[in-house]
N, C-alpha and C. Protein backbone atom coordinates (compact mmCIF):
# COMPACT_ATOMS: atom_id res chain seq x y z
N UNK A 1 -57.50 -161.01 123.94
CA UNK A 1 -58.30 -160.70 122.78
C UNK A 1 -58.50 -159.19 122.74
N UNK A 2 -57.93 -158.82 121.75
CA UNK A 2 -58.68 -156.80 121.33
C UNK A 2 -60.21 -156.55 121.47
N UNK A 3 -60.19 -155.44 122.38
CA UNK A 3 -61.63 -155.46 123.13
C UNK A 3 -62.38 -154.56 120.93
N UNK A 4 -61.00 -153.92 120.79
CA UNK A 4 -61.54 -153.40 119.77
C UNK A 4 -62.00 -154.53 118.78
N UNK A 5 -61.21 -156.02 118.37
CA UNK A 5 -61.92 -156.56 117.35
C UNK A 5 -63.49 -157.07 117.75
N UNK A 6 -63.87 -157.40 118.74
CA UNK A 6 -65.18 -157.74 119.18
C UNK A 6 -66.20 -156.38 118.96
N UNK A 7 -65.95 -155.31 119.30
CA UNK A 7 -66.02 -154.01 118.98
C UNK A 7 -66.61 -153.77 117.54
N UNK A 8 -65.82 -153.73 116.69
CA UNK A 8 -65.42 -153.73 115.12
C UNK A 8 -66.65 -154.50 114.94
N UNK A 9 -66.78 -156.03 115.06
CA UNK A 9 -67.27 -157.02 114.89
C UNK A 9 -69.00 -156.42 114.79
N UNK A 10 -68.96 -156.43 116.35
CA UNK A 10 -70.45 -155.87 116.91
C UNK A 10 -71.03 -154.89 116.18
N UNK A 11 -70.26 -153.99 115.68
CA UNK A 11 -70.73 -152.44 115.00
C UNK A 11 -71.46 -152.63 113.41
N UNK A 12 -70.17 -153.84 113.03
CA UNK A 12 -70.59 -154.35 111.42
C UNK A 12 -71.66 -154.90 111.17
N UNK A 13 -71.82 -155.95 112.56
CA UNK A 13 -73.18 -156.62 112.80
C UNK A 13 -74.38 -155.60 112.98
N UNK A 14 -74.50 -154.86 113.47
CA UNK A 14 -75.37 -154.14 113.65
C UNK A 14 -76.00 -153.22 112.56
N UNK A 15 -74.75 -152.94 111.45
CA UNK A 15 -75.12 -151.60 110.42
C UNK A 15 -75.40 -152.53 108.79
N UNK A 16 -74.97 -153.66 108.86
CA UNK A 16 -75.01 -154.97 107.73
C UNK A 16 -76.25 -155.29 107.19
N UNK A 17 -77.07 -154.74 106.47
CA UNK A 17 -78.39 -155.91 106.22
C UNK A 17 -78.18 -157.32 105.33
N UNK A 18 -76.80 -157.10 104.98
CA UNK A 18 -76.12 -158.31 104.43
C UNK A 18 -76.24 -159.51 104.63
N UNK A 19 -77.59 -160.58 104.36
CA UNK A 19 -77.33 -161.84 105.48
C UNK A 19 -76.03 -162.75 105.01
N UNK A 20 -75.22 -162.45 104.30
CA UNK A 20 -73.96 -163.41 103.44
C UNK A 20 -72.77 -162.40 104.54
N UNK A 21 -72.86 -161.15 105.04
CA UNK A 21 -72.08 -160.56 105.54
C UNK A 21 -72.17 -160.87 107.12
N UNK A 22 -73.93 -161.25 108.02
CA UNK A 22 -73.98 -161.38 109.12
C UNK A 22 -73.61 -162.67 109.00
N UNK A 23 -73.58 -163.61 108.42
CA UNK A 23 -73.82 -164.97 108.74
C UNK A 23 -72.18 -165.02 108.96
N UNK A 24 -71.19 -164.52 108.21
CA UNK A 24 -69.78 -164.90 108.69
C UNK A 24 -69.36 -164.04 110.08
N UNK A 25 -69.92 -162.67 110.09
CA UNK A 25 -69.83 -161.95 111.52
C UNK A 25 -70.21 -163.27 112.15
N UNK A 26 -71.08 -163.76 112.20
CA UNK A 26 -72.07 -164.50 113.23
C UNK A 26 -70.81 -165.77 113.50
N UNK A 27 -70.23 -166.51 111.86
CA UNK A 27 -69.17 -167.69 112.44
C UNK A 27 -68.14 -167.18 113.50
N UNK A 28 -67.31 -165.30 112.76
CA UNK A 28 -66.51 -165.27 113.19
C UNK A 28 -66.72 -165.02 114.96
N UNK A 29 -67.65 -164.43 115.57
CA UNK A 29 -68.13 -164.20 116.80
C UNK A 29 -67.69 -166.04 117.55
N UNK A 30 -68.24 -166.85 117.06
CA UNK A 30 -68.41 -168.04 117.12
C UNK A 30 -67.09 -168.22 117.61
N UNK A 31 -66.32 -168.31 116.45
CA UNK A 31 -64.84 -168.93 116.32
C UNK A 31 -63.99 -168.06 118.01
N UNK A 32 -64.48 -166.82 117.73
CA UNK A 32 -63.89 -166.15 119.34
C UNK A 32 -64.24 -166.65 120.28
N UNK A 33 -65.58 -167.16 120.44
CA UNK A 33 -66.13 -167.42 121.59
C UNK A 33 -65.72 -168.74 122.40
N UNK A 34 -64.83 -169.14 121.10
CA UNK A 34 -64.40 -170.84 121.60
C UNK A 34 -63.14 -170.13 122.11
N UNK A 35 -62.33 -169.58 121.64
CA UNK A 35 -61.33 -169.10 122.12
C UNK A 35 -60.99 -168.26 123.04
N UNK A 36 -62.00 -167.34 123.65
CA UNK A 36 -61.94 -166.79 124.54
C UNK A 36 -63.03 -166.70 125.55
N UNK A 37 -63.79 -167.73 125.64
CA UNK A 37 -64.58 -168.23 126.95
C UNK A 37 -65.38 -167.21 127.50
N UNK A 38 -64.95 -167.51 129.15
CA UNK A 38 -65.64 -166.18 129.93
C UNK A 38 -64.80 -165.17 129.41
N UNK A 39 -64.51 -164.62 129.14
CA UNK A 39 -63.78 -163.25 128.30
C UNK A 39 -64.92 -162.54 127.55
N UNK A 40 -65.87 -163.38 126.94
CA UNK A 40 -66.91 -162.76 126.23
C UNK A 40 -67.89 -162.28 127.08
N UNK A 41 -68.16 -162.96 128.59
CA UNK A 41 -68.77 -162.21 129.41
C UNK A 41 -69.32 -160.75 129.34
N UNK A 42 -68.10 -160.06 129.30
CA UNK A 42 -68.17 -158.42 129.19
C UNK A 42 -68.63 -157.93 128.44
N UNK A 43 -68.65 -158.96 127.32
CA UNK A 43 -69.45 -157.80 125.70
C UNK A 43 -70.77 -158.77 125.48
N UNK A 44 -71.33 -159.78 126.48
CA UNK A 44 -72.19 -160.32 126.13
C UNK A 44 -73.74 -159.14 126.04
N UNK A 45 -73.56 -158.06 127.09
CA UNK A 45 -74.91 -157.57 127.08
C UNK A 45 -75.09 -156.28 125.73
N UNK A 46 -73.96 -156.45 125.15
CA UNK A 46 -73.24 -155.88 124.00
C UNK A 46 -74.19 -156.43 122.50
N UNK A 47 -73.75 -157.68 122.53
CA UNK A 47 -74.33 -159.09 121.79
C UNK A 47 -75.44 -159.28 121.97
N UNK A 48 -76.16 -159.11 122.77
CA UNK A 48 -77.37 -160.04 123.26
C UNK A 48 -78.80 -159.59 121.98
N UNK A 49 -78.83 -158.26 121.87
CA UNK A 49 -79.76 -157.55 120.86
C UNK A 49 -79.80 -158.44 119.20
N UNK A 50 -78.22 -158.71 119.04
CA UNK A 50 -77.92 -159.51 117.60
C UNK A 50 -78.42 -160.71 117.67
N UNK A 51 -78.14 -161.37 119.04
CA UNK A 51 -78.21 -162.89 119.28
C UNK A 51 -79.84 -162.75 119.20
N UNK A 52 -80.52 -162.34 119.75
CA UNK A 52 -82.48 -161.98 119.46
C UNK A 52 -82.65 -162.08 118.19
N UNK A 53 -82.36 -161.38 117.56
CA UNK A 53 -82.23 -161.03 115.96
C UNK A 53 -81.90 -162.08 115.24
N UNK A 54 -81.00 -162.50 115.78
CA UNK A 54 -80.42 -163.92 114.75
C UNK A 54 -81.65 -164.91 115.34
N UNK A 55 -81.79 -165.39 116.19
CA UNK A 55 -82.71 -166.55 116.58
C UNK A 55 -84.19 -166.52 116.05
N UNK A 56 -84.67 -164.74 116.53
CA UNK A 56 -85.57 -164.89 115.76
C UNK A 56 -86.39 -165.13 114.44
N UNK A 57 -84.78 -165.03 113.72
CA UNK A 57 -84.96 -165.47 112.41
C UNK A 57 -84.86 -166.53 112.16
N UNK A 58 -85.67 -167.13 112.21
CA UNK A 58 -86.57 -168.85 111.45
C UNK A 58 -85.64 -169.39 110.26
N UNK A 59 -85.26 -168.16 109.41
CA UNK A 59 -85.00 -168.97 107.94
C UNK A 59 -83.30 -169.34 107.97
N UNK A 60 -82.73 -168.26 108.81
CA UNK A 60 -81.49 -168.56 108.77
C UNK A 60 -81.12 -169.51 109.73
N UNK A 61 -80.89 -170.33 109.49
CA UNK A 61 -80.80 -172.20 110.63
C UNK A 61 -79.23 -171.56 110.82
N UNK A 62 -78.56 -171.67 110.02
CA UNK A 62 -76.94 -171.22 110.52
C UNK A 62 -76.04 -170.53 111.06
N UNK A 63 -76.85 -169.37 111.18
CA UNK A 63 -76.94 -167.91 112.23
C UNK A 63 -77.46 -168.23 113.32
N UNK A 64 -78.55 -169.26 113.60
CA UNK A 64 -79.04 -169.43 114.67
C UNK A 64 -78.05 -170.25 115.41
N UNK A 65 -77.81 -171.36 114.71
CA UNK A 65 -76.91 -172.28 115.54
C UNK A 65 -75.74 -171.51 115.87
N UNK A 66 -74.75 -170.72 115.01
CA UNK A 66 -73.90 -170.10 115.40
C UNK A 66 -74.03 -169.42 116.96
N UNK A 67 -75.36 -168.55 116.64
CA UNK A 67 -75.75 -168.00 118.09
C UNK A 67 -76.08 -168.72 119.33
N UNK A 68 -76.50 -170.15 119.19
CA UNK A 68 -76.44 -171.23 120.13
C UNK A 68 -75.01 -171.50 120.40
N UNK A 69 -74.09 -171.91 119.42
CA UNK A 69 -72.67 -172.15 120.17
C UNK A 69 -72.20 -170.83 120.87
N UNK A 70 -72.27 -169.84 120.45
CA UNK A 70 -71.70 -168.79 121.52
C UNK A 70 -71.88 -168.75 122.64
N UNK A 71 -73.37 -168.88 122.95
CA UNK A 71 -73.86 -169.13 124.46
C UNK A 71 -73.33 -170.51 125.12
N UNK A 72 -73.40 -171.05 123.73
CA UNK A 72 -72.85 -172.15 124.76
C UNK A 72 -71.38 -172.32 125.46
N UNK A 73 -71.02 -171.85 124.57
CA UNK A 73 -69.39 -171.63 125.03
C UNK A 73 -69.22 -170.70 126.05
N UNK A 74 -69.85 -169.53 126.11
CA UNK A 74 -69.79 -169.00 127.32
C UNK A 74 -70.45 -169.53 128.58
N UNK A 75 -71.51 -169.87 128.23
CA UNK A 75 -72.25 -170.87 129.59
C UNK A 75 -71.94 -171.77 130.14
N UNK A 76 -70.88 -172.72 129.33
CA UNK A 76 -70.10 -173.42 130.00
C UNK A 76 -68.66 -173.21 130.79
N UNK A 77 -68.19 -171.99 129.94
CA UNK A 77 -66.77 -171.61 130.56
C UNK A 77 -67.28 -170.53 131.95
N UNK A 78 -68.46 -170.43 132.33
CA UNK A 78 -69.10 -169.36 133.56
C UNK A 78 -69.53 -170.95 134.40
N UNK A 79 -69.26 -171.72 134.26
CA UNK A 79 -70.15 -172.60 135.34
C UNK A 79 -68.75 -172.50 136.73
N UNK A 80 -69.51 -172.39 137.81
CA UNK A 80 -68.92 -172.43 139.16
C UNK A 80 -68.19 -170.89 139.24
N UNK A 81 -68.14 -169.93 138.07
CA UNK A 81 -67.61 -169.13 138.21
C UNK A 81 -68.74 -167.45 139.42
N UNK A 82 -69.91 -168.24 139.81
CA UNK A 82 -70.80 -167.39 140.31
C UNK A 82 -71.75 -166.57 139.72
N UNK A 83 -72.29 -165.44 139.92
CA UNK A 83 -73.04 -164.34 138.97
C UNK A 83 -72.34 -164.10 138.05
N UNK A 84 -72.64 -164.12 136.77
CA UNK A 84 -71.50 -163.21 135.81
C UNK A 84 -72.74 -161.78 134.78
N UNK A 85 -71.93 -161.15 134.27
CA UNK A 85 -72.51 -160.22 133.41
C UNK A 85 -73.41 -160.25 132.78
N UNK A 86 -73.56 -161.63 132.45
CA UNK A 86 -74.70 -162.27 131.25
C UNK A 86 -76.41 -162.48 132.50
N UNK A 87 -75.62 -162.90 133.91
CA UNK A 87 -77.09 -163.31 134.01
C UNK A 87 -78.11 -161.63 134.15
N UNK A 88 -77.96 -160.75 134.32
CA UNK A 88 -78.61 -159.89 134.12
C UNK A 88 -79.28 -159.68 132.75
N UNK A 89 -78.91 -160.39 132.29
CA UNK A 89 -79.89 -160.27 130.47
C UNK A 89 -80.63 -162.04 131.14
N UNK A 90 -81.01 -162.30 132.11
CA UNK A 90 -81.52 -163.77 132.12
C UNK A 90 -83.07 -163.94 131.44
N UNK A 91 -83.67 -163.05 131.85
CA UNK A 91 -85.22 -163.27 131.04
C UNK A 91 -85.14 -163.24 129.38
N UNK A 92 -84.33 -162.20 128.84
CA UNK A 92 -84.17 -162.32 127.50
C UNK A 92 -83.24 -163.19 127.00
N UNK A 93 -82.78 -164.42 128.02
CA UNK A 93 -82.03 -165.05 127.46
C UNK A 93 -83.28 -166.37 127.38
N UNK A 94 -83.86 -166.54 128.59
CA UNK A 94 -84.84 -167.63 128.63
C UNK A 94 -85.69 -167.47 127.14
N UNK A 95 -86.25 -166.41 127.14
CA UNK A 95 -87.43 -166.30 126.01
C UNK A 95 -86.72 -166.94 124.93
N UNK A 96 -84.73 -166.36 124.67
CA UNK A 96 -84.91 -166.75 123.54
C UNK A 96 -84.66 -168.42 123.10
N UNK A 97 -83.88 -168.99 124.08
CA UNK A 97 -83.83 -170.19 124.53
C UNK A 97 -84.96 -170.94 124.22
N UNK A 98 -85.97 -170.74 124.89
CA UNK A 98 -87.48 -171.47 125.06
C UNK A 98 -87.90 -171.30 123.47
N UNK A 99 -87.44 -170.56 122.96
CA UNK A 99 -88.21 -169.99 121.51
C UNK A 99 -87.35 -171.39 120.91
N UNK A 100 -85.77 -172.19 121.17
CA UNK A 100 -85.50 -172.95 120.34
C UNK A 100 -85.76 -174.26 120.56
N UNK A 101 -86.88 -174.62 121.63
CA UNK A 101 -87.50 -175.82 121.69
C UNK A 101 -88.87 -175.70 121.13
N UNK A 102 -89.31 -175.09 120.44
CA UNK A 102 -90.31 -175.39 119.65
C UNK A 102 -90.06 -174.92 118.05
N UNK A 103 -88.70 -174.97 117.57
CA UNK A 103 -88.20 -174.20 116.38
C UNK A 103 -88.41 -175.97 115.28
N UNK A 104 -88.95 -175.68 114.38
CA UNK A 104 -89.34 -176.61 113.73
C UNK A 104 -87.91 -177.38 112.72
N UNK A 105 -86.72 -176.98 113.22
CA UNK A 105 -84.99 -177.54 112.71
C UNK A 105 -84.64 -178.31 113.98
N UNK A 106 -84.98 -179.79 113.79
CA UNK A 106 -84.20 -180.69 114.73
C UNK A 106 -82.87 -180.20 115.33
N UNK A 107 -81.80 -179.82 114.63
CA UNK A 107 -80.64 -178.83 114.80
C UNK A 107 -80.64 -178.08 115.66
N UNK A 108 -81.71 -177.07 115.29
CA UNK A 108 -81.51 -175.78 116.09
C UNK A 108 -82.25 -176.61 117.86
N UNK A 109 -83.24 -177.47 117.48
CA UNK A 109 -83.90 -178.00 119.02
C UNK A 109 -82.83 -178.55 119.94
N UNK A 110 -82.14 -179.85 119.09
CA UNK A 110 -81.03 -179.97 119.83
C UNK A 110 -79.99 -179.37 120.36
N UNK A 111 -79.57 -178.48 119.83
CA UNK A 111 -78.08 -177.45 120.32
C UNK A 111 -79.14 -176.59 121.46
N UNK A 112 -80.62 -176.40 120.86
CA UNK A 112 -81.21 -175.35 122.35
C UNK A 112 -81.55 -175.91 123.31
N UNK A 113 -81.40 -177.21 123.38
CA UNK A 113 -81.76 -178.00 124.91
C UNK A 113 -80.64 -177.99 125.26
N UNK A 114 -79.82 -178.51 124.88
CA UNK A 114 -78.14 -178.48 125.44
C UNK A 114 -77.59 -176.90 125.77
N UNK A 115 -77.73 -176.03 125.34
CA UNK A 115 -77.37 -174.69 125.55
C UNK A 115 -78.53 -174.26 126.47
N UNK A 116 -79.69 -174.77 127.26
CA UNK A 116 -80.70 -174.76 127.86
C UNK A 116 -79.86 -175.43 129.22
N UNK A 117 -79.37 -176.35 129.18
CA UNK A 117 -78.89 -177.19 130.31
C UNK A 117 -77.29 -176.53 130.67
N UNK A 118 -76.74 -176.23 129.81
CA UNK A 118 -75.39 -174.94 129.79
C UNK A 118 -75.95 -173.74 131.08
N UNK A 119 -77.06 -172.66 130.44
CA UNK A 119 -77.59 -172.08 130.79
C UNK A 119 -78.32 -172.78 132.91
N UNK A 120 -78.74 -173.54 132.64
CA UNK A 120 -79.53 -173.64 133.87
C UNK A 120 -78.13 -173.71 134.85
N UNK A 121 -76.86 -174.43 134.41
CA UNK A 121 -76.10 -174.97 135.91
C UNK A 121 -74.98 -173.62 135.74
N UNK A 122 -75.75 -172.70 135.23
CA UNK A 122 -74.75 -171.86 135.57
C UNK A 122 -75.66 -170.68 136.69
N UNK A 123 -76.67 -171.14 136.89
CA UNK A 123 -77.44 -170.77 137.87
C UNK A 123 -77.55 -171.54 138.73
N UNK A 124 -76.89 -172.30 139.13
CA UNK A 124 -76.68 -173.05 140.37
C UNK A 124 -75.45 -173.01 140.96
N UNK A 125 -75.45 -172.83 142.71
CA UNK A 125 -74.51 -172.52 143.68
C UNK A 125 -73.25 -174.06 143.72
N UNK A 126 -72.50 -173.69 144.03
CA UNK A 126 -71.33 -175.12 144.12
C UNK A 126 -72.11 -176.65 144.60
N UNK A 127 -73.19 -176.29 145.43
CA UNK A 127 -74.20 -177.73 145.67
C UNK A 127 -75.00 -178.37 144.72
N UNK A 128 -75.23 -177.45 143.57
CA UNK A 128 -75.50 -177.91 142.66
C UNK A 128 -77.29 -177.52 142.61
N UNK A 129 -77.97 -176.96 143.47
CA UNK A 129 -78.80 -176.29 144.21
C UNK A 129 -79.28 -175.05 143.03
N UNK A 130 -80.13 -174.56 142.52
CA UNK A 130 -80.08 -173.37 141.98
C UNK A 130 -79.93 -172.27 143.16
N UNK A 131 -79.58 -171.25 142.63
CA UNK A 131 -79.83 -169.76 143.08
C UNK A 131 -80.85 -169.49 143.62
N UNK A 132 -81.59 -169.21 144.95
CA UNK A 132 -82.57 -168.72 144.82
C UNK A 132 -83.33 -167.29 143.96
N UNK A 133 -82.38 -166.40 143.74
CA UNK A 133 -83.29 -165.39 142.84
C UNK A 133 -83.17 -166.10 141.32
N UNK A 134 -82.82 -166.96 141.14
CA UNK A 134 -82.73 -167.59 139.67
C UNK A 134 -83.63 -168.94 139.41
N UNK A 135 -84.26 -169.27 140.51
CA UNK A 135 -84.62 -170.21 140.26
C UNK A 135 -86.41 -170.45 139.70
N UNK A 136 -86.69 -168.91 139.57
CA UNK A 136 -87.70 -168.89 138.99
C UNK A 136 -87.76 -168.95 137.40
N UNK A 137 -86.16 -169.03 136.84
CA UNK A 137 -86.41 -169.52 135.97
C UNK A 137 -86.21 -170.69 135.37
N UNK A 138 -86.09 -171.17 135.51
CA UNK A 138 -86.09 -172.67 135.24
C UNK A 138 -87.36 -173.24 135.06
N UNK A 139 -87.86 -173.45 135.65
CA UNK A 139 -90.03 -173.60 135.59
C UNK A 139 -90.22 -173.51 134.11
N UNK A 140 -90.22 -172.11 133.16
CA UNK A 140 -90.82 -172.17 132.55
C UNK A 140 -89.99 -172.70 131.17
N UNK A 141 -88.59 -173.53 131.20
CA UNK A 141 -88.11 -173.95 130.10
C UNK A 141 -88.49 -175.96 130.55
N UNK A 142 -88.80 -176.33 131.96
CA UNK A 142 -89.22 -177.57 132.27
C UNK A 142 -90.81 -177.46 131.50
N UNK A 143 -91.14 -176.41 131.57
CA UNK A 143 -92.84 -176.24 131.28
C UNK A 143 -92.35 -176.08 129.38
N UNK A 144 -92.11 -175.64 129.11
CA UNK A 144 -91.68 -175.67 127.04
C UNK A 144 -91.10 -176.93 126.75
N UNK A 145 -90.18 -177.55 127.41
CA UNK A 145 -89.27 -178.81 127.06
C UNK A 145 -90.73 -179.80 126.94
N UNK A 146 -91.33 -180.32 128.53
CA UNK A 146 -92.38 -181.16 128.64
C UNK A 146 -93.51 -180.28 127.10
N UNK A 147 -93.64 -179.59 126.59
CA UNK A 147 -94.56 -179.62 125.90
C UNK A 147 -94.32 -180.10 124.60
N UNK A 148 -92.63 -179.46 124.25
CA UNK A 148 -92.39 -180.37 122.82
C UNK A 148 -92.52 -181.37 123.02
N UNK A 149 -92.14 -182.52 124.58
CA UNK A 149 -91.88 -183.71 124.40
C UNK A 149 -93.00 -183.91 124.12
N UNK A 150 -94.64 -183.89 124.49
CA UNK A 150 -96.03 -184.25 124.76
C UNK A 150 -96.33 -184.48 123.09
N UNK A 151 -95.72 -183.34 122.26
CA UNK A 151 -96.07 -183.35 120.91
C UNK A 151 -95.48 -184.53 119.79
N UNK A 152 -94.48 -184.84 120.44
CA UNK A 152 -93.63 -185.79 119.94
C UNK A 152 -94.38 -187.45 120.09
């Protein structure tokens, strides 16, 4: 994959207040991310500022999910692969995670528990064991999950 089209991509995303212009950045990111797996690793801490941005926005459900499959695709193509690039963005990945179990789009809840469970076993050692420096996070998405369920 051209480190420049991800590049290109990222820059447009960033300078766009276009939401008809981010929302296809956002598919096309998507569509790469299936295709090139851990590869996105490298430009994830690149991404991570947009992916905030997109989630935090409530109104756009389709940008969000988009930004859920990316992670997810990378979180699954990093499992057994050890530390990767991404877990150093781990707290701002939890917050934003945790933010999609209480997001009032069945959609967006479901793809963020599953991209929640992506996320956790890629913090766990070949035993299946978490990490010890990682395992402090986990706690507080068992502590958000149990609260949507309580509400339900």
């Amino acid at each position: 994959m051209s480190e420049g089209t991800i590049h290109s991509l990222l820059k447009e995303l960033k300078a766009t207040k276009n939401s008809n212009v981010r929302s296809q950045i956002f598919k096309t990111l998507s569509a790469l991310a299936k295709a090139i797996q851990f590869e996105l690793d490298g430009y994830f801490l690149l991404l991570i500022p947009e992916l905030i941005k997109s989630i935090n926005d409530a109104h756009n459900i389709e940008n969000i999910l988009d930004s859920l499959m990316i992670m997810s695709r990378l979180f699954r193509s990093a499992k057994g692969k050890g530390v990767a690039k991404f877990h150093s963005a781990s707290k701002e990945i939890c917050e934003m995670l945790k933010s999609t179990v209480d997001h009032n789009n069945l959609r967006v809840v479901g793809l963020g528990l599953r991209v929640i469970g992506h996320f956790i076993s890629t913090l766990e050692d070949a035993d299946g064991k978490l990490i010890p420096q990682f395992s402090i996070l986990a706690k507080p998405f068992h502590t958000a999950i149990h609260q949507h369920l309580s509400k339900q």
